[in-house]
N, C-alpha and C. Protein backbone atom coordinates (compact mmCIF):
# COMPACT_ATOMS: atom_id res chain seq x y z
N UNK A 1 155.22 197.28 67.79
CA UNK A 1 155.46 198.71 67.82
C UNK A 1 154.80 199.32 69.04
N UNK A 2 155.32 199.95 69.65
CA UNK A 2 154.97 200.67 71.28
C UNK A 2 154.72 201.96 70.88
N UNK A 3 153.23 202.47 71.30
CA UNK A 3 153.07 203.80 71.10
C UNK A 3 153.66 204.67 72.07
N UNK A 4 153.44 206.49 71.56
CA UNK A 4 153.87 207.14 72.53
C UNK A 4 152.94 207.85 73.16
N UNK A 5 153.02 207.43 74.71
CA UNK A 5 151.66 207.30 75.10
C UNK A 5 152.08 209.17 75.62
N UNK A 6 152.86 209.51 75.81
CA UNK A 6 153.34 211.01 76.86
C UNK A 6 152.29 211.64 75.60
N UNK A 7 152.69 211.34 74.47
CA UNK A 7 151.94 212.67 73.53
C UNK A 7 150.44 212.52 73.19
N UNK A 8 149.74 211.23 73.67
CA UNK A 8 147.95 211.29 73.60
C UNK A 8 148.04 211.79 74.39
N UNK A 9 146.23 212.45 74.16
CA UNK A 9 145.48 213.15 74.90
C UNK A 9 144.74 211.92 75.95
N UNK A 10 144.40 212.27 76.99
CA UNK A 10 143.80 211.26 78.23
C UNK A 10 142.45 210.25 77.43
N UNK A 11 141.82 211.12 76.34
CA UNK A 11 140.84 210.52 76.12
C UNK A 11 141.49 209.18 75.07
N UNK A 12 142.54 209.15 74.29
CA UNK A 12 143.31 208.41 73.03
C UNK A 12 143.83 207.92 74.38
N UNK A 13 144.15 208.39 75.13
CA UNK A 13 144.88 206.88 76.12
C UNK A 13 144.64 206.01 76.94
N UNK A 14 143.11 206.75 77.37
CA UNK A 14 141.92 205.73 77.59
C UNK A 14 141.48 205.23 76.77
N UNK A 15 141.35 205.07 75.57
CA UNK A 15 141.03 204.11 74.77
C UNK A 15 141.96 202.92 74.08
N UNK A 16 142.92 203.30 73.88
CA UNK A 16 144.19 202.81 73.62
C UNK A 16 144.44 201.58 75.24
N UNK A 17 144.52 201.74 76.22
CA UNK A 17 144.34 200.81 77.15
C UNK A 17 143.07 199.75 77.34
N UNK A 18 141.88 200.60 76.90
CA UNK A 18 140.64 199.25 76.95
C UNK A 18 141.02 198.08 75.70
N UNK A 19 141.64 199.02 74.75
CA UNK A 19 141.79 197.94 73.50
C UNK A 19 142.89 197.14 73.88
N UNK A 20 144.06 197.76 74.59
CA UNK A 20 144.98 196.85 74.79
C UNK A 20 144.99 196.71 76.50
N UNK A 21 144.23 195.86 76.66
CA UNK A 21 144.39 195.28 78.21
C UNK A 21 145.64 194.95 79.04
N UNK A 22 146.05 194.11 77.82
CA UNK A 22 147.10 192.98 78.53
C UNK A 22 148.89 194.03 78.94
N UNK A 23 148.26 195.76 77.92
CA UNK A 23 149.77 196.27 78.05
C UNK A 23 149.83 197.22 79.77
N UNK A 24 150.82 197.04 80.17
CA UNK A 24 150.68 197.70 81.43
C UNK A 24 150.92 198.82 80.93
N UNK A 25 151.61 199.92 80.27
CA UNK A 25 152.45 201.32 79.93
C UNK A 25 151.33 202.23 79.58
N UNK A 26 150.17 202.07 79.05
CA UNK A 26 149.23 202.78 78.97
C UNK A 26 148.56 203.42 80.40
N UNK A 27 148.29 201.96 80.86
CA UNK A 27 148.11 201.90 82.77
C UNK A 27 148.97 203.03 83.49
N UNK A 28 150.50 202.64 83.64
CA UNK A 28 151.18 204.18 83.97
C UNK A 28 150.84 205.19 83.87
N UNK A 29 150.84 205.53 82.35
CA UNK A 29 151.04 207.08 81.72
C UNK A 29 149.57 207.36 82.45
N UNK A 30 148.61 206.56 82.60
CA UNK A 30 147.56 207.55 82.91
C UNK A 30 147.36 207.71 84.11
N UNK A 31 147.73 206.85 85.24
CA UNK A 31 148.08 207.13 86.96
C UNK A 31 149.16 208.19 87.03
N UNK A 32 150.34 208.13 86.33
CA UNK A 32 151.10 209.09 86.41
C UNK A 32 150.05 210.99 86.51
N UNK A 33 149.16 210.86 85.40
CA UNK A 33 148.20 211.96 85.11
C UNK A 33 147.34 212.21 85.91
N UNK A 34 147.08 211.29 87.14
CA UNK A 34 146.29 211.25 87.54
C UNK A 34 145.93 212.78 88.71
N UNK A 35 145.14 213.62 89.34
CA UNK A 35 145.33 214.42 89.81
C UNK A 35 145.00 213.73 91.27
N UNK A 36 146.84 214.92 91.66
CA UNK A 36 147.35 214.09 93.21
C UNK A 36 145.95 214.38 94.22
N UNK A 37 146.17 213.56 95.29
CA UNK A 37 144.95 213.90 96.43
C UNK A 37 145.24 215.38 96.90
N UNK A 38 146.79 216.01 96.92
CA UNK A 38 146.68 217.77 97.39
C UNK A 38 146.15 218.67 97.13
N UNK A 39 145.32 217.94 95.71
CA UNK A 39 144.73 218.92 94.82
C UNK A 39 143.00 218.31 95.13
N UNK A 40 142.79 217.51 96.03
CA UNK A 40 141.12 216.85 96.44
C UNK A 40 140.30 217.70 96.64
N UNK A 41 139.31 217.57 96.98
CA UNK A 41 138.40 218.11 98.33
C UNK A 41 137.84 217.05 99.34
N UNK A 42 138.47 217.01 100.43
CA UNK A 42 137.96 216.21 101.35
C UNK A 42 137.16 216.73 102.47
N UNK A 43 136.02 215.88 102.43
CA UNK A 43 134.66 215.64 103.10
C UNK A 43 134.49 215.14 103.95
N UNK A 44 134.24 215.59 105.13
CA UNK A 44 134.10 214.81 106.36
C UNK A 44 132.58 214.13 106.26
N UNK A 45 131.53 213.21 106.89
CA UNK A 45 130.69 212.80 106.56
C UNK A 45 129.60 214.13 108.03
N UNK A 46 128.55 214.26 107.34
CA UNK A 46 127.87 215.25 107.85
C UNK A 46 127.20 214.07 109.09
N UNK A 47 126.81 215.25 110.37
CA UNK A 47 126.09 214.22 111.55
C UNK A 47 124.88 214.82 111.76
N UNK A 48 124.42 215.49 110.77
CA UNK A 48 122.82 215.87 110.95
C UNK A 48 122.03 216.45 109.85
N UNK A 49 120.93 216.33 109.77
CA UNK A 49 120.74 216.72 108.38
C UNK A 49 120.60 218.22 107.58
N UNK A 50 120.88 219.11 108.89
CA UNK A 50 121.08 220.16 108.73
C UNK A 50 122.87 220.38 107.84
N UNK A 51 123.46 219.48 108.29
CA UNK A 51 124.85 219.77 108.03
C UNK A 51 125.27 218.85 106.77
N UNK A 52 124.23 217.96 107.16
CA UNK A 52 123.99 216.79 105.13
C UNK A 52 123.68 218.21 104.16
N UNK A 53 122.28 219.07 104.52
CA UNK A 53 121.83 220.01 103.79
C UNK A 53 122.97 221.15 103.51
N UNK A 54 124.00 221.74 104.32
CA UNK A 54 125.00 222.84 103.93
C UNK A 54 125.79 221.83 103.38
N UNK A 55 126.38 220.83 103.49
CA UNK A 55 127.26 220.23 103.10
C UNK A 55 127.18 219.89 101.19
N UNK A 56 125.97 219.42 100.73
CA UNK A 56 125.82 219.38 99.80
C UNK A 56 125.61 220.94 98.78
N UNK A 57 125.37 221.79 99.70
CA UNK A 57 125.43 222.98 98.88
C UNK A 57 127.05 223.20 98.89
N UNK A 58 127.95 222.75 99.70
CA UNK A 58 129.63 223.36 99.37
C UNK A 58 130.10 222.26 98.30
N UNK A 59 129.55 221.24 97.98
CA UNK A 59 129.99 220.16 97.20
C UNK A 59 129.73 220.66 95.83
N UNK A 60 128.25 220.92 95.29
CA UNK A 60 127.42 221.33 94.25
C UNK A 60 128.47 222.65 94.11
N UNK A 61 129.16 223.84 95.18
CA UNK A 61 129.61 224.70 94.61
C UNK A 61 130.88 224.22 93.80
N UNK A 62 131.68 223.52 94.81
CA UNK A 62 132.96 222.99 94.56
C UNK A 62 133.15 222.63 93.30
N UNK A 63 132.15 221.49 92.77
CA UNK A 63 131.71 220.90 91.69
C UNK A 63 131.96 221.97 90.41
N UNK A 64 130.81 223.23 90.45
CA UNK A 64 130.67 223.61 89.68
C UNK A 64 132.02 224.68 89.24
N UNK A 65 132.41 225.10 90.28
CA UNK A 65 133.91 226.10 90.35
C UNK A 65 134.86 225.22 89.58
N UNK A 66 134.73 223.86 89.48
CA UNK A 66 135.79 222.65 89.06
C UNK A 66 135.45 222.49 87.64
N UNK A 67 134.62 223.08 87.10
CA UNK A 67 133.93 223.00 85.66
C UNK A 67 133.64 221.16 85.27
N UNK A 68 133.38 220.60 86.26
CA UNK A 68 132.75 219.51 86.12
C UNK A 68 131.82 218.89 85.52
N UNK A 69 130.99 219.80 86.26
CA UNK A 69 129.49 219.37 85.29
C UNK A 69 128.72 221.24 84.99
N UNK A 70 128.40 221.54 84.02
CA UNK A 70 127.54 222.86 83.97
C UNK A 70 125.85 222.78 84.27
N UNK A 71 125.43 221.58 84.25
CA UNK A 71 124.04 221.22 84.55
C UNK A 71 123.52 220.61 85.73
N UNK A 72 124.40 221.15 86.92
CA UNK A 72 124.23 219.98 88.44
C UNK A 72 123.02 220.86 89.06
C-alpha cells in the first residue's frame, strides 16, 4: 500500500522516509517542497573582520525576520 505523501505534513514525511529508506517517492515529495534558491539569502564571504562583524549582524537579522530561531 503506497501512502499519500502530497497530504503529510513535512514533519510525517520526514519520518515516513527514515522508516522507509529503500522508497524513493517520499524522497521526491519532499525536494519537490523544498524552498527554491530565489527565495535564499546569499552571502558573499566577508574580507575583514570588520565586514565578518556587520556581516553577521545582517545574517542574525535575516535569521530572525525568517522566524527561524526566536533565541539567536
Amino acid at each position: 500500500m503506497q501512502s499519500n505523501f502530497e497530504t503529510m505534513t513535512v514533519t510525517e514525511l520526514k519520518s515516513y522516509a527514515l522508516s522507509h529508506r529503500h522508497e524513493v517517492e517520499p524522497l521526491r515529495e519532499l525536494y519537490r517542497r523544498r524552498t527554491p534558491d530565489a527565495e535564499a539569502v546569499w552571502f558573499q564571504a566577508p574580507q575583514t573582520p570588520e565586514e565578518e562583524e556587520q556581516q553577521i549582524k545582517v545574517i542574525q537579522q535575516v535569521i530572525m525576520n525568517k522566524g527561524i530561531t526566536k533565541n539567536f
